[in-house]
C-alpha atoms as a PDB file:
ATOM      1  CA  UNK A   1     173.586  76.981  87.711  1.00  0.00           C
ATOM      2  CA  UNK A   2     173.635  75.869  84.369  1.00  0.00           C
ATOM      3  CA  UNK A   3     176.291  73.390  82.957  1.00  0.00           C
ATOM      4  CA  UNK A   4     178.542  76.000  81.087  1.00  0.00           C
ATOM      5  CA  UNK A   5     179.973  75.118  76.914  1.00  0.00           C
ATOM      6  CA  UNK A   6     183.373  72.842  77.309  1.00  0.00           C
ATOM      7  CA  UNK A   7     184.789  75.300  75.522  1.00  0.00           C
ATOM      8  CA  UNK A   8     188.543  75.416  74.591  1.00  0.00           C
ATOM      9  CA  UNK A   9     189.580  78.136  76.312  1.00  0.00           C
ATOM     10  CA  UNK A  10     187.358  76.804  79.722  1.00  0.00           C
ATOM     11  CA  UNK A  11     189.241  72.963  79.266  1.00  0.00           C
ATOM     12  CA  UNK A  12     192.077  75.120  79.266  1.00  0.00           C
ATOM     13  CA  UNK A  13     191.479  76.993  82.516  1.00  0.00           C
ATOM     14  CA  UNK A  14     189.972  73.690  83.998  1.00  0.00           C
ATOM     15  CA  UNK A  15     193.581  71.861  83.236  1.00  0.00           C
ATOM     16  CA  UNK A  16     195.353  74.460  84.415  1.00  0.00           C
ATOM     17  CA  UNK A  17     193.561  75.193  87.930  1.00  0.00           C
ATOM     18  CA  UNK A  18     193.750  71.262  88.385  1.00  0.00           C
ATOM     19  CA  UNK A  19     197.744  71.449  88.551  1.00  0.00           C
ATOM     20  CA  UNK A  20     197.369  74.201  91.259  1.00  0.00           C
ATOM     21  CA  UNK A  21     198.006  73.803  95.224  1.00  0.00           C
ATOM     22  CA  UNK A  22     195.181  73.664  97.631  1.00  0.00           C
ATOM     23  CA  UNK A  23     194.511  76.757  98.887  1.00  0.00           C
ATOM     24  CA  UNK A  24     194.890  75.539 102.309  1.00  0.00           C
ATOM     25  CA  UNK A  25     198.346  75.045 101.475  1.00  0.00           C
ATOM     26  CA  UNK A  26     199.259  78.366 101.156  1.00  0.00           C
ATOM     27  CA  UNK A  27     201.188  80.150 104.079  1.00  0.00           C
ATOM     28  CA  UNK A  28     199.979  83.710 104.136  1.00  0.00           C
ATOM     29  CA  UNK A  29     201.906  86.210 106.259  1.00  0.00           C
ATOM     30  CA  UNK A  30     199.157  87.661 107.989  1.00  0.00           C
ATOM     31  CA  UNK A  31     201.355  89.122 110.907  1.00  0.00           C
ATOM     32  CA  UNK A  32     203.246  91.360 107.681  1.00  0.00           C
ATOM     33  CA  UNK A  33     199.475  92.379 106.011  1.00  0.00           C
ATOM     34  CA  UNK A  34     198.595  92.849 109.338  1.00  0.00           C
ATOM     35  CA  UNK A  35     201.270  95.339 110.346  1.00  0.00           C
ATOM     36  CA  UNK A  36     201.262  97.154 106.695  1.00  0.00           C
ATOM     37  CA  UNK A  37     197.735  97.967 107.116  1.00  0.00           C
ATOM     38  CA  UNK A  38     196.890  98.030 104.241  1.00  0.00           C
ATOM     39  CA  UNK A  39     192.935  98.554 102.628  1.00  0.00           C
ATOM     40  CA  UNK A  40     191.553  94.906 103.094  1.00  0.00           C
ATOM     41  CA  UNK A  41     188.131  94.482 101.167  1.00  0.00           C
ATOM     42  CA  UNK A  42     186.873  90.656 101.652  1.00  0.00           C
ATOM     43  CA  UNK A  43     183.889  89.347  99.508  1.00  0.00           C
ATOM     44  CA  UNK A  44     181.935  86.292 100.564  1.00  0.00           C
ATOM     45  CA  UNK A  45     178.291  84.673  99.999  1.00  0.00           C
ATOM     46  CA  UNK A  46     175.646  84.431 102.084  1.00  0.00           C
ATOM     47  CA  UNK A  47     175.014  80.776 100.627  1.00  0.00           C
ATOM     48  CA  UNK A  48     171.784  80.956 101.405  1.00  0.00           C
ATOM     49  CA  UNK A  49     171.026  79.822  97.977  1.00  0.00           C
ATOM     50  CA  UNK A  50     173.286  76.779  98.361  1.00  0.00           C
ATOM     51  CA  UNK A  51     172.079  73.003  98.891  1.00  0.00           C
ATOM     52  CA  UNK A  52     171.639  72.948 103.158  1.00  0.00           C
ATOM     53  CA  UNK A  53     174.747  70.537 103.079  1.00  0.00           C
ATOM     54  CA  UNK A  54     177.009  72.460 100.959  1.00  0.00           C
ATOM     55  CA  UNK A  55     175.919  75.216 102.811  1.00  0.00           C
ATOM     56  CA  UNK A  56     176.611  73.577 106.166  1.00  0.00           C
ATOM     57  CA  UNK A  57     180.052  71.745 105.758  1.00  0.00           C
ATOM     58  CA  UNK A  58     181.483  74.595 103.171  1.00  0.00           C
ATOM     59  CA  UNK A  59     179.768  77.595 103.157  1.00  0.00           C
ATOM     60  CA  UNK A  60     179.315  78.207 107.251  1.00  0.00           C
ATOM     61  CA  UNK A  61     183.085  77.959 107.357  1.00  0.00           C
ATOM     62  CA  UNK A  62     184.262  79.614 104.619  1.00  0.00           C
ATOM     63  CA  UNK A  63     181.819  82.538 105.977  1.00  0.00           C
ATOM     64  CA  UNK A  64     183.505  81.982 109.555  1.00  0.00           C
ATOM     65  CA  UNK A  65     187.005  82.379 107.649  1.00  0.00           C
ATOM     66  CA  UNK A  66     185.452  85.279 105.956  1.00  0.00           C
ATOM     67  CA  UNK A  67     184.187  87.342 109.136  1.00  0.00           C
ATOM     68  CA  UNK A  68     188.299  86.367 111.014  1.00  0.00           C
ATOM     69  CA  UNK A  69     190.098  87.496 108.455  1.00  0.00           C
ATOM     70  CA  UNK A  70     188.086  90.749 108.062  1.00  0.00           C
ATOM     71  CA  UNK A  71     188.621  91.187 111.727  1.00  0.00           C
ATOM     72  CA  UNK A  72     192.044  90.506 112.281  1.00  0.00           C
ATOM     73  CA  UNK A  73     193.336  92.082 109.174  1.00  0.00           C
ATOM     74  CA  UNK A  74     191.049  95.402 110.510  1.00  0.00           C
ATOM     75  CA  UNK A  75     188.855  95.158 106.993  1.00  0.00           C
ATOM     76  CA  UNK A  76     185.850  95.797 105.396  1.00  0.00           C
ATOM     77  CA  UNK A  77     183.155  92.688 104.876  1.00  0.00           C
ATOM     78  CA  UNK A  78     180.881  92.744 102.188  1.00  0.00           C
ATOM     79  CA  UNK A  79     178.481  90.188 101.736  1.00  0.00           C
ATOM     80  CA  UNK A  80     177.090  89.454  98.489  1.00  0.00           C
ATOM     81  CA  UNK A  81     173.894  86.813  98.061  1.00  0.00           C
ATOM     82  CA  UNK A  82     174.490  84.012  96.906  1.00  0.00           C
ATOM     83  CA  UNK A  83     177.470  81.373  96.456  1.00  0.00           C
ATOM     84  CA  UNK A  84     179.555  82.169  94.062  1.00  0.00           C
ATOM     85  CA  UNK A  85     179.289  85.986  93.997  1.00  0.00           C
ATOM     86  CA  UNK A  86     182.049  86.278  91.239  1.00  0.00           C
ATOM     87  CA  UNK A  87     179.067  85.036  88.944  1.00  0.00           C
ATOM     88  CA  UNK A  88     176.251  84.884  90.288  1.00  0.00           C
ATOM     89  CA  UNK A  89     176.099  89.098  91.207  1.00  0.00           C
ATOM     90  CA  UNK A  90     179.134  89.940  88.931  1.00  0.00           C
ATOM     91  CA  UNK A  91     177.806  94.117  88.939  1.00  0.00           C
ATOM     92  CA  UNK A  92     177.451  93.890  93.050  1.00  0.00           C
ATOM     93  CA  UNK A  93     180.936  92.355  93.340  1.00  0.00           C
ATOM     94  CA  UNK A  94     182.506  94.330  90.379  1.00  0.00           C
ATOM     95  CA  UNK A  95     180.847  97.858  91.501  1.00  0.00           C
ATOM     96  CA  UNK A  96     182.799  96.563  95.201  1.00  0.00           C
ATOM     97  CA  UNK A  97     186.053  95.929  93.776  1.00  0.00           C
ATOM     98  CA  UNK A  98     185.814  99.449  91.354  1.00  0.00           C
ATOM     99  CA  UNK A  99     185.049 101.054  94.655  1.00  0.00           C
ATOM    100  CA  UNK A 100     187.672  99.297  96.680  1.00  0.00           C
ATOM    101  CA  UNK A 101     190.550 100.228  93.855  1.00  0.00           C
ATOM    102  CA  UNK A 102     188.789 104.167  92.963  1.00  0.00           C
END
């Protein structure tokens, strides 16, 4: 993917999701989501597209994570190509979401 314009408004957002916890940090209640059942929609790559080591030691476990969750939280899994579906197949994952929220 290409390099994208340092842009003001991009340092900005860069800066700001620096100063952010981990996301492994966070403590979800998945018991409480799990008992609300509520509509659970969970969008993940296929990272097929991904360098084989990315792909190995980040995308196989995020997919893993992605396939649990889905399972557990009694959701819908929709796999999108690629590895960043947010921008790589913005219409597949926005037509999803429009979908998921109609």
């Amino acid at each position: 993917m290409a390099v994208p314009e340092p842009t003001p408004r991009r340092l900005r957002a860069v800066a700001t999701s620096m100063r952010e916890r981990p996301v492994w940090d966070a403590e979800i209640p998945l018991e409480a989501i799990r008992g609300a059942a509520p509509p659970v929609l969970v969008i993940c790559g296929t990272w097929e597209s991904a360098p084989a080591a990315y792909r190995e030691h980040v995308g196989l476990p995020l997919m893993a994570v992605a396939e649990s969750l889905t399972d557990y939280l009694g959701g819908r899994l929709l796999r999108v190509p690629g590895h960043y579906p947010h921008t790589q197949e913005p219409a597949a994952v926005d037509a999803a979401l429009r979908e998921f929220w109609g």
